[in-house]
C-alpha atoms as a PDB file:
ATOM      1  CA  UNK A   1    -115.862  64.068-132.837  1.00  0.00           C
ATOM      2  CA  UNK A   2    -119.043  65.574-134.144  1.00  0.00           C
ATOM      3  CA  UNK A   3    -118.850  67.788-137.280  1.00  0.00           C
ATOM      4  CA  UNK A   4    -121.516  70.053-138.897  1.00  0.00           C
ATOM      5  CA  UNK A   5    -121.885  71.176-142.504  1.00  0.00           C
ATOM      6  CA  UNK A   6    -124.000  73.631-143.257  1.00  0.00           C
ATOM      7  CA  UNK A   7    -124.863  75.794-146.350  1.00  0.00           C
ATOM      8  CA  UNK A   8    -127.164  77.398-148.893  1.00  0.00           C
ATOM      9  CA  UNK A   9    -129.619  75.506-151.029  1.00  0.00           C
ATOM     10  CA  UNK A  10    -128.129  73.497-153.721  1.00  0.00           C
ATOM     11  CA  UNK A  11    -124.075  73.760-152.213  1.00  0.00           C
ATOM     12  CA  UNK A  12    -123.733  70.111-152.257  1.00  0.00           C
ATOM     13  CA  UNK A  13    -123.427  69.459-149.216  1.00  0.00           C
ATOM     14  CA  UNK A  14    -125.203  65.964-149.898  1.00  0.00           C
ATOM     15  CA  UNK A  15    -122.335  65.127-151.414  1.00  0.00           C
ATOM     16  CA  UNK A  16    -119.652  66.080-149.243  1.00  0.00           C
ATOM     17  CA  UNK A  17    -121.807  63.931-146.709  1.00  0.00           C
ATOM     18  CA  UNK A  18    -121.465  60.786-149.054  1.00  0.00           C
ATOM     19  CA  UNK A  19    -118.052  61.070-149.429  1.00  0.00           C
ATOM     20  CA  UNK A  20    -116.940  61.622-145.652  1.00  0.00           C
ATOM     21  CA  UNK A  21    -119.039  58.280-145.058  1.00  0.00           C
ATOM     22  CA  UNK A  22    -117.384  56.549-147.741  1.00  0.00           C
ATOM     23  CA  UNK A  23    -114.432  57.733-145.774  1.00  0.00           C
ATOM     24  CA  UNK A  24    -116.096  56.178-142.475  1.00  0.00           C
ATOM     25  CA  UNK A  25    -117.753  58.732-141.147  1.00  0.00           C
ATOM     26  CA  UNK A  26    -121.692  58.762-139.291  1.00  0.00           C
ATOM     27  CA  UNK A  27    -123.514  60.896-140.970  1.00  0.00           C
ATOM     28  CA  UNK A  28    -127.153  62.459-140.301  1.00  0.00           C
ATOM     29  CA  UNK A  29    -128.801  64.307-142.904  1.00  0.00           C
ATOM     30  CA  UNK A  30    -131.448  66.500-142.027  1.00  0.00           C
ATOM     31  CA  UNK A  31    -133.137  66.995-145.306  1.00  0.00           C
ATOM     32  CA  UNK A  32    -133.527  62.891-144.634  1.00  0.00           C
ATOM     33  CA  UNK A  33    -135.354  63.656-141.335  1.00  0.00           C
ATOM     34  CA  UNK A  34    -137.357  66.834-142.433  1.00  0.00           C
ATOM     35  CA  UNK A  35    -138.618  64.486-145.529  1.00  0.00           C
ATOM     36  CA  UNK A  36    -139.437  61.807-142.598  1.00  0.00           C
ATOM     37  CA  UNK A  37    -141.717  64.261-141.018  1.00  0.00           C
ATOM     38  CA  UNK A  38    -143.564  65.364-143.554  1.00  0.00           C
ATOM     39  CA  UNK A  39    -143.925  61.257-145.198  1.00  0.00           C
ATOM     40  CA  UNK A  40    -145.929  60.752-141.570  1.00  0.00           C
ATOM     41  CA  UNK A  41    -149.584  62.099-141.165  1.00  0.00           C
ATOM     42  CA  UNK A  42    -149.353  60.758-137.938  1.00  0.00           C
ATOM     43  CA  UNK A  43    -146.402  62.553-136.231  1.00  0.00           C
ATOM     44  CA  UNK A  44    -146.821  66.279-134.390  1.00  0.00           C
ATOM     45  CA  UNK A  45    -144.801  67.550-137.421  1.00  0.00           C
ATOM     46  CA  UNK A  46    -146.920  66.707-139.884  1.00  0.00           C
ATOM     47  CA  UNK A  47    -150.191  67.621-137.708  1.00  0.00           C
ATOM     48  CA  UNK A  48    -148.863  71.041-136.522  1.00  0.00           C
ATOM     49  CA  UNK A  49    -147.931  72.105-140.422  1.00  0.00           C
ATOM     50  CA  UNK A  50    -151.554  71.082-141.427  1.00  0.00           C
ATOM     51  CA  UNK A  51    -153.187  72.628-138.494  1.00  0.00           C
ATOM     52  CA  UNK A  52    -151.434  75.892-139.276  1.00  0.00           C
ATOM     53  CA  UNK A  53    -151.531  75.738-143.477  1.00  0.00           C
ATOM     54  CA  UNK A  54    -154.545  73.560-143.842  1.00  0.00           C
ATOM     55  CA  UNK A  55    -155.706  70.277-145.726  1.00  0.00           C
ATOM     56  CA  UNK A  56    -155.020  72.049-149.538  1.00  0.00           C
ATOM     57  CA  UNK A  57    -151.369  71.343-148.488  1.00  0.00           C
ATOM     58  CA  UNK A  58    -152.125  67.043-148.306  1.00  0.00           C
ATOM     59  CA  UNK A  59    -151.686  64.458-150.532  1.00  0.00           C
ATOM     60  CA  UNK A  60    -154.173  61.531-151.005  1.00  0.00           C
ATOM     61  CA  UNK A  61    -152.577  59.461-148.617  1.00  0.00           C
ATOM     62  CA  UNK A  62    -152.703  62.762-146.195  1.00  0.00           C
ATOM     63  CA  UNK A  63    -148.788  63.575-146.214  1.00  0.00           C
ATOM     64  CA  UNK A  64    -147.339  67.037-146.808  1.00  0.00           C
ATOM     65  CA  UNK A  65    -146.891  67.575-150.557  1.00  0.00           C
ATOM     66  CA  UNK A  66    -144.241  69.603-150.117  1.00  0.00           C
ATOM     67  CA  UNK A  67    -144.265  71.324-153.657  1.00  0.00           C
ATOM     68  CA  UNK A  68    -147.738  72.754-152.478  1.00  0.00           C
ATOM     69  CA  UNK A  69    -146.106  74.202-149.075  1.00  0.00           C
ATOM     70  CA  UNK A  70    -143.322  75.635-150.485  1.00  0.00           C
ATOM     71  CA  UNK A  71    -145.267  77.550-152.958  1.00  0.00           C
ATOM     72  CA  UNK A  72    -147.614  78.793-150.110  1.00  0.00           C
ATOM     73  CA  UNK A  73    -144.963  79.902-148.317  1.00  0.00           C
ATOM     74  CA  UNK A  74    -142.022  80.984-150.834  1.00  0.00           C
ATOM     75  CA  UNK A  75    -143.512  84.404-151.398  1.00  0.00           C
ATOM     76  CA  UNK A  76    -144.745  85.362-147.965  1.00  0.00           C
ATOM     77  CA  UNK A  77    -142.348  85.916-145.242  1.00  0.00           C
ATOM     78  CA  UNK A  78    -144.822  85.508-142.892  1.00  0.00           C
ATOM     79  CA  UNK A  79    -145.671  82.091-143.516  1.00  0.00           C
ATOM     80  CA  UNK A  80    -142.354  81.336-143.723  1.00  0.00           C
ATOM     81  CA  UNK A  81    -141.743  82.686-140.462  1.00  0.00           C
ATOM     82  CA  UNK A  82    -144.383  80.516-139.066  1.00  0.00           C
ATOM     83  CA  UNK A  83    -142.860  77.110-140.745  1.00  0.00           C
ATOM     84  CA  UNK A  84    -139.579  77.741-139.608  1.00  0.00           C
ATOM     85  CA  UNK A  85    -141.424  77.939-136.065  1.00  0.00           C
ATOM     86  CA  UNK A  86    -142.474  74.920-136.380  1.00  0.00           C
ATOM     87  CA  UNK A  87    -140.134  73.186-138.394  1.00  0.00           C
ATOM     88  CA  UNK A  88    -136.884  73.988-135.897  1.00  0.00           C
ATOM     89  CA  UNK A  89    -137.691  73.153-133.062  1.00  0.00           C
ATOM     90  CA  UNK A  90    -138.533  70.188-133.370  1.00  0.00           C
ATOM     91  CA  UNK A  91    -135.907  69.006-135.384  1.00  0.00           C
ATOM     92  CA  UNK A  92    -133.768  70.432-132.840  1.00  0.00           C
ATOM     93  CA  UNK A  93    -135.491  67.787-130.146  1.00  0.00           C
ATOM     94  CA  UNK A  94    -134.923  64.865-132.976  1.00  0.00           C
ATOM     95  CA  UNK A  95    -130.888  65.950-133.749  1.00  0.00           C
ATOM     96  CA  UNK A  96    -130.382  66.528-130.274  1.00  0.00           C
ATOM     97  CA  UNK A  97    -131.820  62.820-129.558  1.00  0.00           C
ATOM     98  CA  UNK A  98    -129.886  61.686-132.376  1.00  0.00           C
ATOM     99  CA  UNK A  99    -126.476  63.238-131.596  1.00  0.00           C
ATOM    100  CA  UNK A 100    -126.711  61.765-128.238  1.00  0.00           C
ATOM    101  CA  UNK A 101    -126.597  58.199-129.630  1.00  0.00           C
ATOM    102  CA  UNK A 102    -123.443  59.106-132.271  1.00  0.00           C
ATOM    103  CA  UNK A 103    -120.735  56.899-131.121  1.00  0.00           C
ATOM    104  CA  UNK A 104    -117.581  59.070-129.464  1.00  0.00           C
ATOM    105  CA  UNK A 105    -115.251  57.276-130.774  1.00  0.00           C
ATOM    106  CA  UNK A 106    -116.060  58.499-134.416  1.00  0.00           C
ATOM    107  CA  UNK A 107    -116.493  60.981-136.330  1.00  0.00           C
ATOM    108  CA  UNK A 108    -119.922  62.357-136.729  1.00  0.00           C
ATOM    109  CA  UNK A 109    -121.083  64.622-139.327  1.00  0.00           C
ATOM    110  CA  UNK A 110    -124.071  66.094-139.733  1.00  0.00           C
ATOM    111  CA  UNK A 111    -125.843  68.112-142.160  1.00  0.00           C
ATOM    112  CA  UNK A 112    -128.350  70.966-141.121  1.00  0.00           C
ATOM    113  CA  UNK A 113    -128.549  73.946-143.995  1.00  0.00           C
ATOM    114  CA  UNK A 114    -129.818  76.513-141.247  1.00  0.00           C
ATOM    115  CA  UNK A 115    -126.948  76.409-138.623  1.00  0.00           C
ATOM    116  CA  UNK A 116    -128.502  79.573-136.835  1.00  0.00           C
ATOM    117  CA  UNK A 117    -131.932  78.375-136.536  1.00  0.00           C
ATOM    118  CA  UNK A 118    -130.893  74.971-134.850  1.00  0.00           C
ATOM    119  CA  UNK A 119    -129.687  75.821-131.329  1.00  0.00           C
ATOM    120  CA  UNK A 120    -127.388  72.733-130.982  1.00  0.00           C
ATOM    121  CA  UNK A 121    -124.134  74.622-131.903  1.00  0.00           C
ATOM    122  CA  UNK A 122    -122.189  74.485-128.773  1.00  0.00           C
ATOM    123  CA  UNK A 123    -121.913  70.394-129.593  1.00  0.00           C
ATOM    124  CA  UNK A 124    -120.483  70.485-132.320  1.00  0.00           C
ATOM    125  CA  UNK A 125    -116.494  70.706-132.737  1.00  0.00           C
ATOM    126  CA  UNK A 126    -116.255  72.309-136.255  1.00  0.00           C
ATOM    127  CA  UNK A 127    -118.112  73.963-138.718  1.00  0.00           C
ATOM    128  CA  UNK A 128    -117.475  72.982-142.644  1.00  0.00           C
ATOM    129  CA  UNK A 129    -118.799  75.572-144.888  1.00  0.00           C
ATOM    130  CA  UNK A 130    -119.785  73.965-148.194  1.00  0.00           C
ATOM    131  CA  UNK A 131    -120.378  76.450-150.599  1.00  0.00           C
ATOM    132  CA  UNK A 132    -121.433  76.667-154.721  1.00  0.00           C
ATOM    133  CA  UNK A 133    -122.107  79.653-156.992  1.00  0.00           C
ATOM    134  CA  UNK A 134    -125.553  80.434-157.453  1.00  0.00           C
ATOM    135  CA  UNK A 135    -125.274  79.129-161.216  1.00  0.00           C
ATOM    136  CA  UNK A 136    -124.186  75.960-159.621  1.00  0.00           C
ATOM    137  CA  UNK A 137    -127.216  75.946-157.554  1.00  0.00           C
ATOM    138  CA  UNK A 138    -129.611  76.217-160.037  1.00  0.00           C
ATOM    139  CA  UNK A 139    -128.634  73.550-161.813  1.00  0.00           C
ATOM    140  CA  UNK A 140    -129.016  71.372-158.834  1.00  0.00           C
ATOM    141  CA  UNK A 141    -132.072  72.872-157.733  1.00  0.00           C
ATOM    142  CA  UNK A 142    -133.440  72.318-161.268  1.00  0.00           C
ATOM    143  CA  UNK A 143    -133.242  68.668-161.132  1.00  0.00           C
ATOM    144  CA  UNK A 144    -135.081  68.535-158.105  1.00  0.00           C
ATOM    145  CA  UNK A 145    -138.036  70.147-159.306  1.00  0.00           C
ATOM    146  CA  UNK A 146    -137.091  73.850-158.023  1.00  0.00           C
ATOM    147  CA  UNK A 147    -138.070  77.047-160.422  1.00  0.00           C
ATOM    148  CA  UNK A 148    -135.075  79.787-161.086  1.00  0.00           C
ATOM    149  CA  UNK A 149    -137.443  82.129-159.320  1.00  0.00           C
ATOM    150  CA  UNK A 150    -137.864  79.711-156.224  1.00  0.00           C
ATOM    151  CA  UNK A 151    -134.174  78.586-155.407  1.00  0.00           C
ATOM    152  CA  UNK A 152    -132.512  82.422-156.228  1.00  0.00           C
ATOM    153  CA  UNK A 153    -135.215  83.459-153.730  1.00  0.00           C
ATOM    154  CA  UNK A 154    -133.853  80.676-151.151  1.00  0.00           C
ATOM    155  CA  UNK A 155    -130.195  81.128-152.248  1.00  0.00           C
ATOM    156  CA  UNK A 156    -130.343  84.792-151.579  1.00  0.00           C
ATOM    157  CA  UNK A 157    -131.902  84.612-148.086  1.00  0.00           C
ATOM    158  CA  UNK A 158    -129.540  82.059-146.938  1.00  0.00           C
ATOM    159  CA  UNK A 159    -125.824  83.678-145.867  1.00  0.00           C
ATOM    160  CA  UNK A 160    -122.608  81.559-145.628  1.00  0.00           C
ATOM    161  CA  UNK A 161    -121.571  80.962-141.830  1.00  0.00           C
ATOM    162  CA  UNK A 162    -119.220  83.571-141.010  1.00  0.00           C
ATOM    163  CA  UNK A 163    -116.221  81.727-139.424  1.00  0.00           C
ATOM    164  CA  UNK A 164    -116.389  78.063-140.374  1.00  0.00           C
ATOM    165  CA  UNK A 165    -113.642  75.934-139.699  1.00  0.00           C
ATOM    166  CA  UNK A 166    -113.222  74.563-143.062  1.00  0.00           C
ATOM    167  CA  UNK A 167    -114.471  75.631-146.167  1.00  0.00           C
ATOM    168  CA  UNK A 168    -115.269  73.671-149.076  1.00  0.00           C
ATOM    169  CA  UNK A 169    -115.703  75.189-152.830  1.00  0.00           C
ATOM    170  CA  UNK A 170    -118.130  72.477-154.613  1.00  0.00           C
ATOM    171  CA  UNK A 171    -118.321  73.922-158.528  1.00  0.00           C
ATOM    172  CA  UNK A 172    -118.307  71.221-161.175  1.00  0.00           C
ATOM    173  CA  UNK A 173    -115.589  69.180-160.386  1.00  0.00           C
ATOM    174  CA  UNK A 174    -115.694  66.155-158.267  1.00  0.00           C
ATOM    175  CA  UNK A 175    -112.389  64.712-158.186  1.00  0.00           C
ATOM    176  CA  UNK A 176    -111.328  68.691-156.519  1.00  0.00           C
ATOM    177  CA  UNK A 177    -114.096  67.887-154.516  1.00  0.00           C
ATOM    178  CA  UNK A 178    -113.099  64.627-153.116  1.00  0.00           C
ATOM    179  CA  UNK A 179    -109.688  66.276-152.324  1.00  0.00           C
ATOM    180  CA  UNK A 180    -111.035  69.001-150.359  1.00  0.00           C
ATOM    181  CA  UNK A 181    -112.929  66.093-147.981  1.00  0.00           C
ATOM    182  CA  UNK A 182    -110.176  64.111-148.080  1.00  0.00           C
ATOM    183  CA  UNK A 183    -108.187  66.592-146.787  1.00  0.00           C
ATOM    184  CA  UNK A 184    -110.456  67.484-143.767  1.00  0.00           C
ATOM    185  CA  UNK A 185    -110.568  64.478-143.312  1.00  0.00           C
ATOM    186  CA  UNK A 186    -106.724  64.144-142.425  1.00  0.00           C
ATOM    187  CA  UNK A 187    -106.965  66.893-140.279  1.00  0.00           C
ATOM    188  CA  UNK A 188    -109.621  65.831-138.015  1.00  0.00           C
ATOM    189  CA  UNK A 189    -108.718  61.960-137.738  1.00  0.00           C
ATOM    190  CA  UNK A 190    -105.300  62.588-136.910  1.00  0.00           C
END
């Protein structure tokens, strides 16, 4: 069985991936793979972003500093057009590689904040909307490094996915959170 969560910036849905696994799940995080990319000057990722944004957007050691490229692009639509051209396709190639080599006989979960912009929905047997208030969020965000200004901007751009097949409600409280998985969980390994 192969599961998706998806939604907005700092929802949790981290988390809920750590938990399903300590429930026994396969999980495949995207941030993970996006963070890959950008860690390797040598893959296409990394040289498509800098042929497009240029070298001000490099570290030393000639990966992405990714606290310069989202500032380039967090207050011009265009260029964030252009990133998300690059950006999802080919992590739609990697997932789709990926999800190939998830075992059938488990459950597979993945994690990909965009649903829409990945074009890998028809694998997928259910959708689990995690979702936080945008207070929530910012708190998250915050520890990550993220301005107010920077993840409301996000937040607001980013909808919920209309007809998910579970929903989870992350606030403050794991233990309600752990419940929630736990009862997906039963549902789809029965």
């Amino acid at each position: 069985m192969l599961l998706v969560a998806t939604g907005k910036i700092g929802s949790g849905k981290s988390t809920v991936l750590k938990i399903f696994h300590e429930l026994g799940a396969e999980i495949l995080d995207t941030d993970f793979l996006v963070h890959k990319f950008y860690a390797d000057p040598k893959s296409k990722f990394c040289q498509l972003i800098v042929a497009e944004f240029g070298e001000s957007i490099l570290k030393k050691d000639r990966t992405i500093n990714r606290h310069i490229l989202r500032t380039l692009v967090i207050n011009d639509e265009q260029k964030l057009k252009r990133l998300n051209e690059i950006v999802h396709p080919l992590i739609q190639t990697e997932l789709n590689q990926i999800i190939q080599n998830f075992s059938s006989k488990k459950i597979n979960l993945v994690e990909i904040a965009l649903l829409e912009k990945i074009k890998l929905l028809a694998k997928f047997n259910a959708i689990i909307l995690v979702r936080a208030p945008l207070n929530i969020s910012l708190q998250r965000m915050s520890k990550r490094g993220w301005s107010k200004s920077e993840t409301e901007k996000i937040w607001h751009s980013q909808k919920d996915w209309a007809n998910p097949d579970f929903v989870i409600e992350n606030k403050e409280d794991q233990n309600k959170l752990k419940e929630q998985v736990k009862k997906i969980w039963e549902k789809i390994s029965h």
